[in-house]
C-alpha atoms as a PDB file:
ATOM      1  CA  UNK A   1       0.000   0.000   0.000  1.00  0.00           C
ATOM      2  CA  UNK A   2       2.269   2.699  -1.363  1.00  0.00           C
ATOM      3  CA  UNK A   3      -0.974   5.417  -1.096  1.00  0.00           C
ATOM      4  CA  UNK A   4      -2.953   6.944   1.440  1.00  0.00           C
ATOM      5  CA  UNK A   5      -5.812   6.026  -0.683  1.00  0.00           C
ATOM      6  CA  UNK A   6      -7.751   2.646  -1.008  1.00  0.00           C
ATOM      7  CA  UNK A   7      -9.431   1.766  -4.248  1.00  0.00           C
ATOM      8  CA  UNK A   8     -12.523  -1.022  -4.633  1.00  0.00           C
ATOM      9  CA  UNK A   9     -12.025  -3.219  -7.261  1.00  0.00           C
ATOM     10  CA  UNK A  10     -14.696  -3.317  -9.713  1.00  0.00           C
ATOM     11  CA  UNK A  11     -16.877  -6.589  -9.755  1.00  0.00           C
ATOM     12  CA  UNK A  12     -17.906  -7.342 -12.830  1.00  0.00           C
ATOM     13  CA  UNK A  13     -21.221  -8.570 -11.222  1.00  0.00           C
ATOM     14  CA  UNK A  14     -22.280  -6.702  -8.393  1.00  0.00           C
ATOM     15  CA  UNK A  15     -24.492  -8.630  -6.985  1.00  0.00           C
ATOM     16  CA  UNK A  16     -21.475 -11.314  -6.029  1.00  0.00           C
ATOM     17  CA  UNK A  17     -21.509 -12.409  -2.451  1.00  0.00           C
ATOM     18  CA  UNK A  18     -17.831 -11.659  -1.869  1.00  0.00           C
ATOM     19  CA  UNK A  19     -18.285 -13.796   1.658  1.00  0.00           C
ATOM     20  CA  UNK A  20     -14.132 -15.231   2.126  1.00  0.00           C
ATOM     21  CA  UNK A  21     -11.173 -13.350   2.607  1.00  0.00           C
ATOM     22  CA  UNK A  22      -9.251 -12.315   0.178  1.00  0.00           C
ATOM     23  CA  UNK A  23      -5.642 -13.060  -0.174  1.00  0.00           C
ATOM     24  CA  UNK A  24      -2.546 -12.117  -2.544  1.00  0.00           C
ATOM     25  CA  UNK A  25      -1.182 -13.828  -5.130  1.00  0.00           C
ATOM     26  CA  UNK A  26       2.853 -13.726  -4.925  1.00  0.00           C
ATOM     27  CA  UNK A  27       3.434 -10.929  -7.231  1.00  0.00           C
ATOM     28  CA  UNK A  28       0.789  -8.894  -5.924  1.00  0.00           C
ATOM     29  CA  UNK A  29      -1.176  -8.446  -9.091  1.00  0.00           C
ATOM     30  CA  UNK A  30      -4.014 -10.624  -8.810  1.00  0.00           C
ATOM     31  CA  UNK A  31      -6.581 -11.203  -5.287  1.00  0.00           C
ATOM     32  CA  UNK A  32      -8.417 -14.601  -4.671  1.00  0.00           C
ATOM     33  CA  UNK A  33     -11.447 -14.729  -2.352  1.00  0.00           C
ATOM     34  CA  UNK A  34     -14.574 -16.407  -2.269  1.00  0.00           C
ATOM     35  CA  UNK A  35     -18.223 -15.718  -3.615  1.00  0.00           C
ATOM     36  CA  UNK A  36     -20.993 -17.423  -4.254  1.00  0.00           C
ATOM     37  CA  UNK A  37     -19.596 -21.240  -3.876  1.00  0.00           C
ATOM     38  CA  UNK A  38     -17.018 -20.352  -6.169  1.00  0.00           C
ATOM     39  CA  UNK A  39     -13.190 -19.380  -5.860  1.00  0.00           C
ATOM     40  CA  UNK A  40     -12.217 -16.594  -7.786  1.00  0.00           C
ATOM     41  CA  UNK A  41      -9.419 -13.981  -8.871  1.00  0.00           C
ATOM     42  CA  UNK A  42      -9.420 -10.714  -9.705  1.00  0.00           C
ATOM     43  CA  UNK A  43      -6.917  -8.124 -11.292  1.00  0.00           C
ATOM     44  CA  UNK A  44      -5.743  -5.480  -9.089  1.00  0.00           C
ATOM     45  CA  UNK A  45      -5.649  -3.776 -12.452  1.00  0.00           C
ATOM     46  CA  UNK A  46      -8.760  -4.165 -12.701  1.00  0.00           C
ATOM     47  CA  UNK A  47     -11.390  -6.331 -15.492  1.00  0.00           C
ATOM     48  CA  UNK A  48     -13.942  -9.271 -14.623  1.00  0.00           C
ATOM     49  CA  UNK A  49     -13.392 -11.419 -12.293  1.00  0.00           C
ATOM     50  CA  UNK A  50     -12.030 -15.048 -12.977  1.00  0.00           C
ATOM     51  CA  UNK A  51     -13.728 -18.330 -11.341  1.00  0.00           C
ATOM     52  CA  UNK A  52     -10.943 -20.663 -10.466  1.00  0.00           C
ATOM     53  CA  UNK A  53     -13.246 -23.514  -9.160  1.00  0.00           C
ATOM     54  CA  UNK A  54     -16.296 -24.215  -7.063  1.00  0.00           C
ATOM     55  CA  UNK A  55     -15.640 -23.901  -3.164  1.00  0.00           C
ATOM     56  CA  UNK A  56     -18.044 -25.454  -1.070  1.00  0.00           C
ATOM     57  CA  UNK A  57     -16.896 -23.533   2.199  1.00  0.00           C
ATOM     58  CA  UNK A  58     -13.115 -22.353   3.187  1.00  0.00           C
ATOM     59  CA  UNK A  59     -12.686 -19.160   4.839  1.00  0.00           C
ATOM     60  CA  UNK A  60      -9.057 -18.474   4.246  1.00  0.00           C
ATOM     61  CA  UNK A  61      -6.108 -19.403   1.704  1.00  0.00           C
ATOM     62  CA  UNK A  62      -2.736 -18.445   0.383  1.00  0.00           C
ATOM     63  CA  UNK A  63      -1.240 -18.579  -2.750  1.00  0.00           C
ATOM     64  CA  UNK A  64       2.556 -20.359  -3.689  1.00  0.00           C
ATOM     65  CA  UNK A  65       4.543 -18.948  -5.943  1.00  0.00           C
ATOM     66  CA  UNK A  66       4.170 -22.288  -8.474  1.00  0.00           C
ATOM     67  CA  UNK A  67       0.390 -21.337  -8.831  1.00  0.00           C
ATOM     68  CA  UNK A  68      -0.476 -23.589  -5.922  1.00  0.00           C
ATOM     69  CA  UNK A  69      -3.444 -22.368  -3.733  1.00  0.00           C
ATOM     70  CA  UNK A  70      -4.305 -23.962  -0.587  1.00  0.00           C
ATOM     71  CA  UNK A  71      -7.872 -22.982   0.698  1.00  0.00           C
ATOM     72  CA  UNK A  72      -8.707 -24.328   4.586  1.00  0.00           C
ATOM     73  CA  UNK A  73     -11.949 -23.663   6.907  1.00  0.00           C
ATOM     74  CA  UNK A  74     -14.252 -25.330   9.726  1.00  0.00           C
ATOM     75  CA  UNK A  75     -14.993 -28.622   9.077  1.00  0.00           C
ATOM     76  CA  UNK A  76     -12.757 -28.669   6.009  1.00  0.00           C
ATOM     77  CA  UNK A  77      -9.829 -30.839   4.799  1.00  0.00           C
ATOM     78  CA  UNK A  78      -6.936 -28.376   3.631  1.00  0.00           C
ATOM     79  CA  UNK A  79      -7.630 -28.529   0.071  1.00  0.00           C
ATOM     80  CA  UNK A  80      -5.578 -27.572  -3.361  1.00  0.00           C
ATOM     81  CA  UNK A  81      -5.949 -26.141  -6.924  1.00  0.00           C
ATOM     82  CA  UNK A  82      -4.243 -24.603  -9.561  1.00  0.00           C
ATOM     83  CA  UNK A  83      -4.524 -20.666  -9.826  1.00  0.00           C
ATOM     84  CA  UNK A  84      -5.479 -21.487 -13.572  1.00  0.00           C
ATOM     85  CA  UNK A  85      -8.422 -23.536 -12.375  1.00  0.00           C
ATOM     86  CA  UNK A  86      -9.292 -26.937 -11.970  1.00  0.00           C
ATOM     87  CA  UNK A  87     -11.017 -29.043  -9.404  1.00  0.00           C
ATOM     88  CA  UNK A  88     -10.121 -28.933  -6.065  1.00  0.00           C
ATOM     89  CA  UNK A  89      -8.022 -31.967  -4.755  1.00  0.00           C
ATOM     90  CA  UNK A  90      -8.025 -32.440  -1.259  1.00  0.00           C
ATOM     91  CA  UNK A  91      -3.864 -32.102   0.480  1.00  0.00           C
ATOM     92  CA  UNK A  92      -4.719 -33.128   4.394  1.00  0.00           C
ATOM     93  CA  UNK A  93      -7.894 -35.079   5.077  1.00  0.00           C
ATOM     94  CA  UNK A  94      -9.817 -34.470   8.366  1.00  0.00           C
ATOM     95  CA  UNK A  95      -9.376 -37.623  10.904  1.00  0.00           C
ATOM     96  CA  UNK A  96     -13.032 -38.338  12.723  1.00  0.00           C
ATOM     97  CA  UNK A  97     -11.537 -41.036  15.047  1.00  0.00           C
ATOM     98  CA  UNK A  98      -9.540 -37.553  16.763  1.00  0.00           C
ATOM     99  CA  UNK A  99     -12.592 -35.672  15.903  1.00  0.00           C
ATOM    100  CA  UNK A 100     -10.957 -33.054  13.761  1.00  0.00           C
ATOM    101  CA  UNK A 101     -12.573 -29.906  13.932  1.00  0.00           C
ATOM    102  CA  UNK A 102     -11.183 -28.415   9.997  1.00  0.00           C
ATOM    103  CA  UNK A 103      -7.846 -26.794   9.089  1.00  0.00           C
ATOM    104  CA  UNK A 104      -7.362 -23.021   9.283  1.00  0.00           C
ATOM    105  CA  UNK A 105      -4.815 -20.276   8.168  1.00  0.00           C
ATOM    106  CA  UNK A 106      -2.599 -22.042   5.561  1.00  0.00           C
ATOM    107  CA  UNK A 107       0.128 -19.865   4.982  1.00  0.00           C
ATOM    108  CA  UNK A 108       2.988 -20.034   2.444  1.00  0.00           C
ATOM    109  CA  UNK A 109       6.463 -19.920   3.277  1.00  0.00           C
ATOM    110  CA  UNK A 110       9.204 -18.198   0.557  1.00  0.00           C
ATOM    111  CA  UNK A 111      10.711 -21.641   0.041  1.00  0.00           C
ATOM    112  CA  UNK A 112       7.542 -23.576  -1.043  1.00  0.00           C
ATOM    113  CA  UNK A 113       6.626 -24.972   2.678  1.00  0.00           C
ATOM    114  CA  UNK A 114       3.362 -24.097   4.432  1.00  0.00           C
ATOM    115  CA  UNK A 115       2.030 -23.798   7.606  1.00  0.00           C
ATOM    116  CA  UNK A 116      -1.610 -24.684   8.714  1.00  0.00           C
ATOM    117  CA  UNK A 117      -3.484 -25.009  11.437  1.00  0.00           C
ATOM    118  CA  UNK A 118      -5.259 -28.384  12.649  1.00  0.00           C
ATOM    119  CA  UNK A 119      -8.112 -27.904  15.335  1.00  0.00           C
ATOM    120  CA  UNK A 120      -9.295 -31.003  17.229  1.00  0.00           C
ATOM    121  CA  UNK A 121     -10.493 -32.211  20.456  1.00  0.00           C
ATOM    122  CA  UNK A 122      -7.457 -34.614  20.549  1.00  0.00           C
ATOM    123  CA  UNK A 123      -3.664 -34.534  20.936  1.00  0.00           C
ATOM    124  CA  UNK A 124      -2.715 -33.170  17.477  1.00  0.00           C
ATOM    125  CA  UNK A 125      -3.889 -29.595  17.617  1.00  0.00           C
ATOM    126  CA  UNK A 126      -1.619 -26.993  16.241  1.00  0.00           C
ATOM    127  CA  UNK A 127       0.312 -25.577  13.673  1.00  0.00           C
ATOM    128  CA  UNK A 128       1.875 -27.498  10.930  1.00  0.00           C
ATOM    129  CA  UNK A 129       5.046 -27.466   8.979  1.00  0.00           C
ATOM    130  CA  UNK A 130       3.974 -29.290   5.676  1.00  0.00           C
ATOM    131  CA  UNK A 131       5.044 -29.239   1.894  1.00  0.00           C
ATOM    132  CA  UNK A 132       3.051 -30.603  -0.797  1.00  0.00           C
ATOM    133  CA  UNK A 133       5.151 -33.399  -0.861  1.00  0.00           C
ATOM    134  CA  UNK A 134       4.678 -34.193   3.110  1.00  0.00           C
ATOM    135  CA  UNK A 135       0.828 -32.770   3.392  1.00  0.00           C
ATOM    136  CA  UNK A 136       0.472 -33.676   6.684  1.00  0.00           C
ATOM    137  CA  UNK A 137       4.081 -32.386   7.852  1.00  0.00           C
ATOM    138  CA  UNK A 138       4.906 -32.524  11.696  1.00  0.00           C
ATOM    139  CA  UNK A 139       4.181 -30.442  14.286  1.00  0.00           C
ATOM    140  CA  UNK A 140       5.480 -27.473  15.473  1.00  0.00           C
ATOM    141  CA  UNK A 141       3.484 -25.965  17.693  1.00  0.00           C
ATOM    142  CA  UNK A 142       0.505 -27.496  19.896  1.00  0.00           C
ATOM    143  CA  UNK A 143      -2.461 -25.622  20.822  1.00  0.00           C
ATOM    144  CA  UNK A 144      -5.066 -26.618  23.621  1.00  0.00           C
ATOM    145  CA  UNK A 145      -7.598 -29.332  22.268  1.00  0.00           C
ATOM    146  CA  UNK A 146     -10.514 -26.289  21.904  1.00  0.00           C
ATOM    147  CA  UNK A 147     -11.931 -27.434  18.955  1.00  0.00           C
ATOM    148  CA  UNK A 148     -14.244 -24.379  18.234  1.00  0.00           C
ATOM    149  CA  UNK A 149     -12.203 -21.834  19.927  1.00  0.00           C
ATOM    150  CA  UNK A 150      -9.778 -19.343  17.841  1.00  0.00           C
ATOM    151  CA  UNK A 151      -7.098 -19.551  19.749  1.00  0.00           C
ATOM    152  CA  UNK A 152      -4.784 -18.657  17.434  1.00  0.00           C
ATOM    153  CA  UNK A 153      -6.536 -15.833  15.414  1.00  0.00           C
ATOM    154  CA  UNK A 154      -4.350 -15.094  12.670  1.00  0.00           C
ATOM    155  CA  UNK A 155      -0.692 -15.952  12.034  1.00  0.00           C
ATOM    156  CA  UNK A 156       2.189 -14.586   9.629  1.00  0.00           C
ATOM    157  CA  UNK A 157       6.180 -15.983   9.307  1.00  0.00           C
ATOM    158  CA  UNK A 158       8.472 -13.132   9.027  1.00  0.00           C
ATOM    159  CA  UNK A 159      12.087 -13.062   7.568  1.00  0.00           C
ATOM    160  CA  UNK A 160      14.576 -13.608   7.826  1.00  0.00           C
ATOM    161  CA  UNK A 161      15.956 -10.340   8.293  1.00  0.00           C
ATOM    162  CA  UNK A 162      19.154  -9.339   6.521  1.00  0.00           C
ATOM    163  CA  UNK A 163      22.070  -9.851   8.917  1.00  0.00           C
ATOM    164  CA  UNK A 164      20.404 -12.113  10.583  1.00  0.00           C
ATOM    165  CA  UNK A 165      19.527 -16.156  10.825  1.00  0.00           C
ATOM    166  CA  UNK A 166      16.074 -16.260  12.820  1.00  0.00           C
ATOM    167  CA  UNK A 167      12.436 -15.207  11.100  1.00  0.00           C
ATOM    168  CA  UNK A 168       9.856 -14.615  13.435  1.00  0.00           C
ATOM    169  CA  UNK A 169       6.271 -16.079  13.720  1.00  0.00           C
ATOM    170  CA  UNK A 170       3.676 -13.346  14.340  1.00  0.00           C
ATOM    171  CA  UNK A 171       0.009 -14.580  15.726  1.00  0.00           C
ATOM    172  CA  UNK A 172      -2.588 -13.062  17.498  1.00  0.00           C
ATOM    173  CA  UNK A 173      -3.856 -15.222  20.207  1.00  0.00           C
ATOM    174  CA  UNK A 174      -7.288 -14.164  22.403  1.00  0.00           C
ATOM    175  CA  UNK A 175      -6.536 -10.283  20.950  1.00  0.00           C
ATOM    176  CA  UNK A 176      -2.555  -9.889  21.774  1.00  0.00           C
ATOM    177  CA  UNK A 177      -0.350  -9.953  19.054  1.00  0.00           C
ATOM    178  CA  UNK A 178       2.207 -12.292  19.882  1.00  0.00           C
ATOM    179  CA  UNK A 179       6.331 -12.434  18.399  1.00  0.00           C
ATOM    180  CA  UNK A 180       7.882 -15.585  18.595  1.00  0.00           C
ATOM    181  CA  UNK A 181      11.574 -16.055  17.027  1.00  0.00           C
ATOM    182  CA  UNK A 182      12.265 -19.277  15.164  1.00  0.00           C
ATOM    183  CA  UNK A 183      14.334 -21.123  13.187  1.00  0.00           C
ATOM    184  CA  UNK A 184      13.499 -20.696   9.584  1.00  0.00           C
ATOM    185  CA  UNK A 185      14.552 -24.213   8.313  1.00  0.00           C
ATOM    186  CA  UNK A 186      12.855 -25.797  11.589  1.00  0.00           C
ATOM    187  CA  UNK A 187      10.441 -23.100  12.498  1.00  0.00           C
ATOM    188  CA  UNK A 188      11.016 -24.316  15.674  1.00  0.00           C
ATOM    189  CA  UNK A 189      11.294 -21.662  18.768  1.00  0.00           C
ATOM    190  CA  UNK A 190      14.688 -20.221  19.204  1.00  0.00           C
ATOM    191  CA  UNK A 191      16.014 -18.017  22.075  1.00  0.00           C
ATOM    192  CA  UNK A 192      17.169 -15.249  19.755  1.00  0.00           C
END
């Protein structure tokens, strides 16, 4: 955001239900939310907007740099398509014998990885270090077995910074924004 001023992008239908969050795509030219059942992209430079495939719930996503976009939400198995379009393939499934509660806040890392996180009334709660060639990944942070409560709000990974080794995972948990320094190739804590 480079202006003081914010400018609405045009629908090309106004009566769309715009009803997911929107989130970039790597080179900042294009946004991806949901409306209407449907994934779609639009332009930041504006024109109609695209449907990349039909989205039966999901309520946040993120967008790789090889076209890959992951889209997660209650009672949802992270799921995967194409930003050219294409069904939607399913990357973690939900587990009903730990009574999985969805997958929330995928987020791409620079290098291809992602994080997500898995809410369930069981032991495996928490965020995820996966790649689309190890879906499930490992855990790298539990969270309490809540399985409707945000506990973790919103998360971002940070750096690393020039000059230094360590990127930082920011969250908001119960309304604080939270810093936590980690490895980058781990993402596990670190004391720095």
């Amino acid at each position: 955001l480079n202006s003081v001023s914010a400018h609405v992008l045009e629908l090309s239908d106004p009566q769309a239900n715009a009803d997911g969050g929107p989130f970039w795509s790597p080179d900042g030219q294009w946004v991806a939310y949901r409306a209407d059942g449907k994934l779609k992209k639009i332009s930041v430079n504006g024109g109609p907007p695209v449907t990349i495939c039909d989205l039966d719930g999901g309520n946040a996503g993120t967008w790789g740099t090889d076209g890959t976009i992951l889209v997660a939400g209650p009672r949802r198995p992270l799921r995967r398509v194409m930003d050219s379009g294409g069904p939607l393939t399913t990357v973690v499934e939900l587990d009903a014998g730990h009574n999985d509660a969805g997958t929330f806040l995928p987020n791409f890392l620079p290098d291809g990885r992602f994080l997500y996180i898995l809410r369930s009334d069981k032991t495996h709660s928490g965020v995820y270090l996966a790649s689309l060639n190890d879906p499930k990944g490992r855990l790298v942070r539990p969270l309490p077995s809540l399985a409707g409560t945000n506990v973790i709000e919103s998360f971002s990974v940070v750096g690393p910074s020039p000059g230094t080794s360590m990127a930082h995972l920011l969250y908001v948990a119960e309304g604080t924004l939270l810093r936590q320094a980690v490895d980058p190739s781990s993402m596990q804590p670190s004391g720095a």
